[in-house]
PDB file of N, CA and C in Angstrom:
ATOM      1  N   UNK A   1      -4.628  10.784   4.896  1.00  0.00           N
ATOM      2  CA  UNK A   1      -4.428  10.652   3.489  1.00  0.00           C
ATOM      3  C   UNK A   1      -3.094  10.007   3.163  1.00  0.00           C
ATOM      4  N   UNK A   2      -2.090   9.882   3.960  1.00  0.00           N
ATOM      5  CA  UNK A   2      -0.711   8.814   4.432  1.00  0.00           C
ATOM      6  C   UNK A   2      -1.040   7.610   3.617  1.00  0.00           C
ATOM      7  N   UNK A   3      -0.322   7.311   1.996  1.00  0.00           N
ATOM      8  CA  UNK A   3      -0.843   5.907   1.378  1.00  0.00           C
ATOM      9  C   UNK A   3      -1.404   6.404   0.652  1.00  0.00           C
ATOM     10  N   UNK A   4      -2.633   7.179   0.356  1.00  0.00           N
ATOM     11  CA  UNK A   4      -3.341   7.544  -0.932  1.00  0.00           C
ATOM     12  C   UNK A   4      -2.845   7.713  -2.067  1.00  0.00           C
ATOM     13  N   UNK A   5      -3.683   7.086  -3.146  1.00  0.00           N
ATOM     14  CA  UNK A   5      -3.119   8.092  -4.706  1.00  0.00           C
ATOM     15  C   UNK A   5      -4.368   8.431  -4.841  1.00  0.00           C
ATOM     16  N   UNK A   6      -3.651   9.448  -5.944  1.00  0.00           N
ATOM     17  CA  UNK A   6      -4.646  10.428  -6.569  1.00  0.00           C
ATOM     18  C   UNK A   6      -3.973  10.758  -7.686  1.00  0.00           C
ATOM     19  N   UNK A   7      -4.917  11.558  -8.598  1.00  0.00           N
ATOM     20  CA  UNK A   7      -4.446  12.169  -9.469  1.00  0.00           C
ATOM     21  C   UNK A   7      -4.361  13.899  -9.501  1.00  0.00           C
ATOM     22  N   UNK A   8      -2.561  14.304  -9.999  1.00  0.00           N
ATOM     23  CA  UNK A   8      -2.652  15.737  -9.638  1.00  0.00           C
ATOM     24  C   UNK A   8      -3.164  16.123 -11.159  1.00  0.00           C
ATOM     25  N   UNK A   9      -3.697  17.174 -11.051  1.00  0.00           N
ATOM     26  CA  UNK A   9      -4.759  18.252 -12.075  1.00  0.00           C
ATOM     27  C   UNK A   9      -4.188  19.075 -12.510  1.00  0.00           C
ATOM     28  N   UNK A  10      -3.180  20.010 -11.840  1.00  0.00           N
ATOM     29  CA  UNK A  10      -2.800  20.912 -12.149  1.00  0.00           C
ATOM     30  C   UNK A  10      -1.767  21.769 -10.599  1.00  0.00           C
ATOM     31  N   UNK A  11      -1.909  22.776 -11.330  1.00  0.00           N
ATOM     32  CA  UNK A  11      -0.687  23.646 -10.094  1.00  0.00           C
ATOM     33  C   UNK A  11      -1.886  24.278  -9.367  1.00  0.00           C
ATOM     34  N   UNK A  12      -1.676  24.785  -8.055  1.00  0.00           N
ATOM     35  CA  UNK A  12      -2.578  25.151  -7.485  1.00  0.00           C
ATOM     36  C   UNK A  12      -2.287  27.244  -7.732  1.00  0.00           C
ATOM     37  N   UNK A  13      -3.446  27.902  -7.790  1.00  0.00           N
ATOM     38  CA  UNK A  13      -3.211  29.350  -7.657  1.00  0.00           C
ATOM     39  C   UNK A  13      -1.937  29.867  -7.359  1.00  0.00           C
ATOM     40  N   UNK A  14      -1.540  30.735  -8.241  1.00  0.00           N
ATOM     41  CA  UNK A  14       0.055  31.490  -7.117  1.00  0.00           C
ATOM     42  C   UNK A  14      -0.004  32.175  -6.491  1.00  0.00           C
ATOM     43  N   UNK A  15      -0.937  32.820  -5.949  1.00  0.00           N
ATOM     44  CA  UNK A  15      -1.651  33.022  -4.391  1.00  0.00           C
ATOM     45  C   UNK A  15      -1.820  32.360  -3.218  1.00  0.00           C
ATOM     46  N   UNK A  16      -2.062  31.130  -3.570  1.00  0.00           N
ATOM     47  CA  UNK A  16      -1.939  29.738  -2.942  1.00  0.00           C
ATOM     48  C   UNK A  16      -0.310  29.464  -2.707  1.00  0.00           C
ATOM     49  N   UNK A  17       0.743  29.428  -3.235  1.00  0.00           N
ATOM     50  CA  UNK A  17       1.900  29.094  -3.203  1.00  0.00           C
ATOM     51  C   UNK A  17       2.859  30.222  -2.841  1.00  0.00           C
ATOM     52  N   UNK A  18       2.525  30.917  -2.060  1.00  0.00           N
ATOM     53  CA  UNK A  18       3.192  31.439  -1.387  1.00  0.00           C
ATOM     54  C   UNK A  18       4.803  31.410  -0.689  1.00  0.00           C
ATOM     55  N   UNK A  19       4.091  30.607   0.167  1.00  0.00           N
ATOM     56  CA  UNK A  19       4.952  29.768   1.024  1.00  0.00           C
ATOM     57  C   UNK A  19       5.600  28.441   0.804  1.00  0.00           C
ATOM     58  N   UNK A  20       4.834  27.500  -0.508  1.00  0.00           N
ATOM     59  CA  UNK A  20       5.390  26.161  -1.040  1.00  0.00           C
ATOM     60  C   UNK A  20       5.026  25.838  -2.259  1.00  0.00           C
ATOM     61  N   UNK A  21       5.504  24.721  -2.506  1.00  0.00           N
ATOM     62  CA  UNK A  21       5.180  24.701  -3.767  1.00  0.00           C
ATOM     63  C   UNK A  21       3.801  23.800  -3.484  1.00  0.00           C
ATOM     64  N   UNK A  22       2.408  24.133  -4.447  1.00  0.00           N
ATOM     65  CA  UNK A  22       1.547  23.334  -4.130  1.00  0.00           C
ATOM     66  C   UNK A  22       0.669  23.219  -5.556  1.00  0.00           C
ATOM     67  N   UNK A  23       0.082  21.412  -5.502  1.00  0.00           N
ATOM     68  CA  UNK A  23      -0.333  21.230  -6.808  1.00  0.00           C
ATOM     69  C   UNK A  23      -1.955  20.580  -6.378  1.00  0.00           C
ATOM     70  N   UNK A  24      -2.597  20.424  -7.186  1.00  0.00           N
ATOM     71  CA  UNK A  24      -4.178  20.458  -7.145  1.00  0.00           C
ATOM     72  C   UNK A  24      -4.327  18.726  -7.296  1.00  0.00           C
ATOM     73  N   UNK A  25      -5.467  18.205  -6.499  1.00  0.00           N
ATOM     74  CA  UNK A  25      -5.662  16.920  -6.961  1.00  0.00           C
ATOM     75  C   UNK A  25      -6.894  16.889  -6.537  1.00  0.00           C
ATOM     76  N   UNK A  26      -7.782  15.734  -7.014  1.00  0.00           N
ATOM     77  CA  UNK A  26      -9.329  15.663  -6.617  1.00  0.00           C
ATOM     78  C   UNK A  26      -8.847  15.364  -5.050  1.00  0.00           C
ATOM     79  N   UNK A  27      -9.870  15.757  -4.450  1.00  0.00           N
ATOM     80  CA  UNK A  27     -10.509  15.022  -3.349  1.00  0.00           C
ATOM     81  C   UNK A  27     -11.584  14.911  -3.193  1.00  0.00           C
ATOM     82  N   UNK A  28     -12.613  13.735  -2.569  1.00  0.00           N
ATOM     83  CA  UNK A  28     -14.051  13.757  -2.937  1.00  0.00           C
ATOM     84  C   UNK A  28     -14.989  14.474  -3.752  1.00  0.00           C
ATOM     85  N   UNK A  29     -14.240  14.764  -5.219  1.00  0.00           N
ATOM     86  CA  UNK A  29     -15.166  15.501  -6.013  1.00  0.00           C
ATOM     87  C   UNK A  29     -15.113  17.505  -5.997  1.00  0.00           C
ATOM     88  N   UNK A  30     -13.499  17.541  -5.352  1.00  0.00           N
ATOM     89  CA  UNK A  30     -13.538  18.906  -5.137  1.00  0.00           C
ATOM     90  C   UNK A  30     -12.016  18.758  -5.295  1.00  0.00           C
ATOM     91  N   UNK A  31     -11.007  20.398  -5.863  1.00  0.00           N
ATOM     92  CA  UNK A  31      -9.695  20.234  -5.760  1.00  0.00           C
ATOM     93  C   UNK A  31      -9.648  20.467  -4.235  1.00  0.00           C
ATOM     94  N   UNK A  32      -7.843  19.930  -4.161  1.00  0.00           N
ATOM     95  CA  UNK A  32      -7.528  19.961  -2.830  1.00  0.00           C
ATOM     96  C   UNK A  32      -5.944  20.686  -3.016  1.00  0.00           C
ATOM     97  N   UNK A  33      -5.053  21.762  -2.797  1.00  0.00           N
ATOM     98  CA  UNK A  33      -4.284  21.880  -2.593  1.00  0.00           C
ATOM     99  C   UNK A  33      -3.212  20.932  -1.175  1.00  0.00           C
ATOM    100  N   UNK A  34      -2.556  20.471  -1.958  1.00  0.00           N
ATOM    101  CA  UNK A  34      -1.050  19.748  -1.452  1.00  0.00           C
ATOM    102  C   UNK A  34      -0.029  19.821  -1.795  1.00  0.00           C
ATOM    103  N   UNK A  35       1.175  20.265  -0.870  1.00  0.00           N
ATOM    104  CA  UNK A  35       2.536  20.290  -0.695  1.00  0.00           C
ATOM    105  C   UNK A  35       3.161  19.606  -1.771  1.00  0.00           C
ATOM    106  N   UNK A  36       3.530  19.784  -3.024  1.00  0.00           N
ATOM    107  CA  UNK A  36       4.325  18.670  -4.043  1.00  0.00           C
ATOM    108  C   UNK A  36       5.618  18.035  -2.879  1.00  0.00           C
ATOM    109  N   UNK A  37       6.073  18.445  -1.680  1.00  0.00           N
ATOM    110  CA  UNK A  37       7.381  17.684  -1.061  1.00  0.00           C
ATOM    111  C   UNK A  37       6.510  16.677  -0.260  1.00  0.00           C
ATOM    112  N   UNK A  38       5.383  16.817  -0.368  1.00  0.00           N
ATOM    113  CA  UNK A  38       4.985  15.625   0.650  1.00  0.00           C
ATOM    114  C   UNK A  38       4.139  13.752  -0.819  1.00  0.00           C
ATOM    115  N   UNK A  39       4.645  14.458  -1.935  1.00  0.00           N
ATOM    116  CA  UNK A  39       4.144  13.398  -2.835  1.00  0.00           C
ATOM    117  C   UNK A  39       5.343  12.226  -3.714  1.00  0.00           C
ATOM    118  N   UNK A  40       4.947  11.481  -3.902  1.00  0.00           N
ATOM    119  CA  UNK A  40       5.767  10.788  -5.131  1.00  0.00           C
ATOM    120  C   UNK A  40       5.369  10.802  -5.794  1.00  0.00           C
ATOM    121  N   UNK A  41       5.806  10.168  -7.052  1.00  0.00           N
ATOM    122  CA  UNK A  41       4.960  10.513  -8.485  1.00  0.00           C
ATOM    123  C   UNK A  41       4.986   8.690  -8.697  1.00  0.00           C
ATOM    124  N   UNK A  42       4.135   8.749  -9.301  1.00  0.00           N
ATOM    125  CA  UNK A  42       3.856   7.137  -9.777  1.00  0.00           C
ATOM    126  C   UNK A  42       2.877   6.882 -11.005  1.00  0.00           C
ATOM    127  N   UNK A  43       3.448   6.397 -11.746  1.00  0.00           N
ATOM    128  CA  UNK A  43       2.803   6.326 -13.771  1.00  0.00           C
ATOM    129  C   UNK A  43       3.107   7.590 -14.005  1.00  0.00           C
ATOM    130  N   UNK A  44       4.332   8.372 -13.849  1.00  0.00           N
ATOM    131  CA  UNK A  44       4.490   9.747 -14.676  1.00  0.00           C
ATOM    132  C   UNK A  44       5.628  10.045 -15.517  1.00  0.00           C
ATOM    133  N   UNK A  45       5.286  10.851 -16.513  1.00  0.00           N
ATOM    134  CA  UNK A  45       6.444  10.649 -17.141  1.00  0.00           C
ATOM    135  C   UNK A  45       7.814  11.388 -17.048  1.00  0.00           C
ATOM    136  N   UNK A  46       8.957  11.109 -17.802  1.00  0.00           N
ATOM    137  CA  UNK A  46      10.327  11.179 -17.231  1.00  0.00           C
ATOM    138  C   UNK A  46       9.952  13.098 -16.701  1.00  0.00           C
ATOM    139  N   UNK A  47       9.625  13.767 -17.736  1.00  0.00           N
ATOM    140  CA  UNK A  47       9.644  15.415 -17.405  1.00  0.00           C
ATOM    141  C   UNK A  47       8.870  15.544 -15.915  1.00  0.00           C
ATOM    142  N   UNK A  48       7.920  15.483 -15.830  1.00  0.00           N
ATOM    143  CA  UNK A  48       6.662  14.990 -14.418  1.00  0.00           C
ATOM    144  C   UNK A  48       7.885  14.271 -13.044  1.00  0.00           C
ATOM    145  N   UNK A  49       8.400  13.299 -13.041  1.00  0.00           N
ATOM    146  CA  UNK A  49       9.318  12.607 -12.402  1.00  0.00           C
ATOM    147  C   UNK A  49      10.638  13.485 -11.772  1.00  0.00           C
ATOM    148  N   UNK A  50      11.095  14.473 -13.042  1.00  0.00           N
ATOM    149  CA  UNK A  50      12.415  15.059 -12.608  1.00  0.00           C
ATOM    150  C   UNK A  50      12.049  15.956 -11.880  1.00  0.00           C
ATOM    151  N   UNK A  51      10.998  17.064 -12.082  1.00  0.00           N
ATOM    152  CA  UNK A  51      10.545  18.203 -11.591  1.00  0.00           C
ATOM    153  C   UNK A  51      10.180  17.749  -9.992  1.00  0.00           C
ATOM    154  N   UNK A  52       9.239  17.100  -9.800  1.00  0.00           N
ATOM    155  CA  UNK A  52       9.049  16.024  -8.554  1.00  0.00           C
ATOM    156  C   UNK A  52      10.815  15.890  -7.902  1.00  0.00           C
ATOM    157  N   UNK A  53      11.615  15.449  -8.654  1.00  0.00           N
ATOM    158  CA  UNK A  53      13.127  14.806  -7.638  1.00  0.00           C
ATOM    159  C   UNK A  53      13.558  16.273  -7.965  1.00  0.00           C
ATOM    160  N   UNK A  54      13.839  17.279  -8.514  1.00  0.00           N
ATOM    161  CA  UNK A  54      14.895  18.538  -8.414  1.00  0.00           C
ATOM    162  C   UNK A  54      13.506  19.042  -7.321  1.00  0.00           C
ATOM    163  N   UNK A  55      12.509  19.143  -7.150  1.00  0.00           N
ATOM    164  CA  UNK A  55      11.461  19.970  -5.673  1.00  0.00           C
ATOM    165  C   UNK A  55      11.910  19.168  -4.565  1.00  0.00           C
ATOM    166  N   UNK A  56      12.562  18.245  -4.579  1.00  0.00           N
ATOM    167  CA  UNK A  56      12.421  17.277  -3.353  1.00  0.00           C
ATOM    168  C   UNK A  56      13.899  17.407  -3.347  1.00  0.00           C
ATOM    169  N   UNK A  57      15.041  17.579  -4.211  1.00  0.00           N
ATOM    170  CA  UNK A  57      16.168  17.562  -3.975  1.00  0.00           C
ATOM    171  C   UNK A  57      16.240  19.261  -2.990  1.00  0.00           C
ATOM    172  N   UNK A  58      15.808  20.217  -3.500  1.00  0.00           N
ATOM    173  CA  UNK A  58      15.778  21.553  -3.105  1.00  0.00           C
ATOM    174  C   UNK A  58      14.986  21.753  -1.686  1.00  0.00           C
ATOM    175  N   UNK A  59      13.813  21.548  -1.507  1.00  0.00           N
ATOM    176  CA  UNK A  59      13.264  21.177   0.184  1.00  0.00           C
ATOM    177  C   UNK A  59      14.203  20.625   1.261  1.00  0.00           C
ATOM    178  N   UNK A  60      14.840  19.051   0.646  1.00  0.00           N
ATOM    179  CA  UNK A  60      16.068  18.460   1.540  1.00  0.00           C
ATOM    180  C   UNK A  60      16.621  19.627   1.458  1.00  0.00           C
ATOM    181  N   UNK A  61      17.482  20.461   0.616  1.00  0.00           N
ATOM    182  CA  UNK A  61      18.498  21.870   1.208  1.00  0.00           C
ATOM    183  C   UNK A  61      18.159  23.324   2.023  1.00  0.00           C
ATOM    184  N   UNK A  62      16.769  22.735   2.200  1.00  0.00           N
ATOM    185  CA  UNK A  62      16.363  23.626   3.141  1.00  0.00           C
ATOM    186  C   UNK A  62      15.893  25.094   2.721  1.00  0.00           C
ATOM    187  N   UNK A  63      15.427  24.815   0.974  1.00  0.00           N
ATOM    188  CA  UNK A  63      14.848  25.863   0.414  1.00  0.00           C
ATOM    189  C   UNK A  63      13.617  26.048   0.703  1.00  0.00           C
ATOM    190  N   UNK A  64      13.535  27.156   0.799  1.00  0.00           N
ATOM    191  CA  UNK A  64      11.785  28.218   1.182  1.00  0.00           C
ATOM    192  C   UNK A  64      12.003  29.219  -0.030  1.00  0.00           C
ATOM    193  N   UNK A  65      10.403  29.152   0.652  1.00  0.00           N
ATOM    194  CA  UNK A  65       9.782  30.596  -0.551  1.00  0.00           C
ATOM    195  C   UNK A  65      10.519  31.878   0.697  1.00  0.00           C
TER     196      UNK A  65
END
């Protein structure tokens, strides 16, 4: 999936996020939970964008759940 876009849907369960932060996107017609540190954001807006760079600034420092 390395290269793909998609569109994210929503946050995934907080049952699900346990351990990371994780947000919902289609995959073949079904959600798929994924890692928000493993995404970029692309066509989103400035609020969508920052939240994305302060999760990715905080992962680089070696924050965990």
């Amino acid at each position: 999936m390395a290269g793909d876009e998609g569109e994210i849907v929503g946050m995934a369960p907080e049952e699900e996020c346990e351990h990371d932060m994780l947000v919902l996107m289609r995959w073949e017609r079904r959600p798929l939970a994924v890692p928000l540190a493993q995404l970029v954001g692309i066509a989103v807006d400035d609020q969508t964008r920052q939240g994305i760079e302060d999760w990715h600034y905080w992962v680089a420092r070696g924050y965990e759940f």
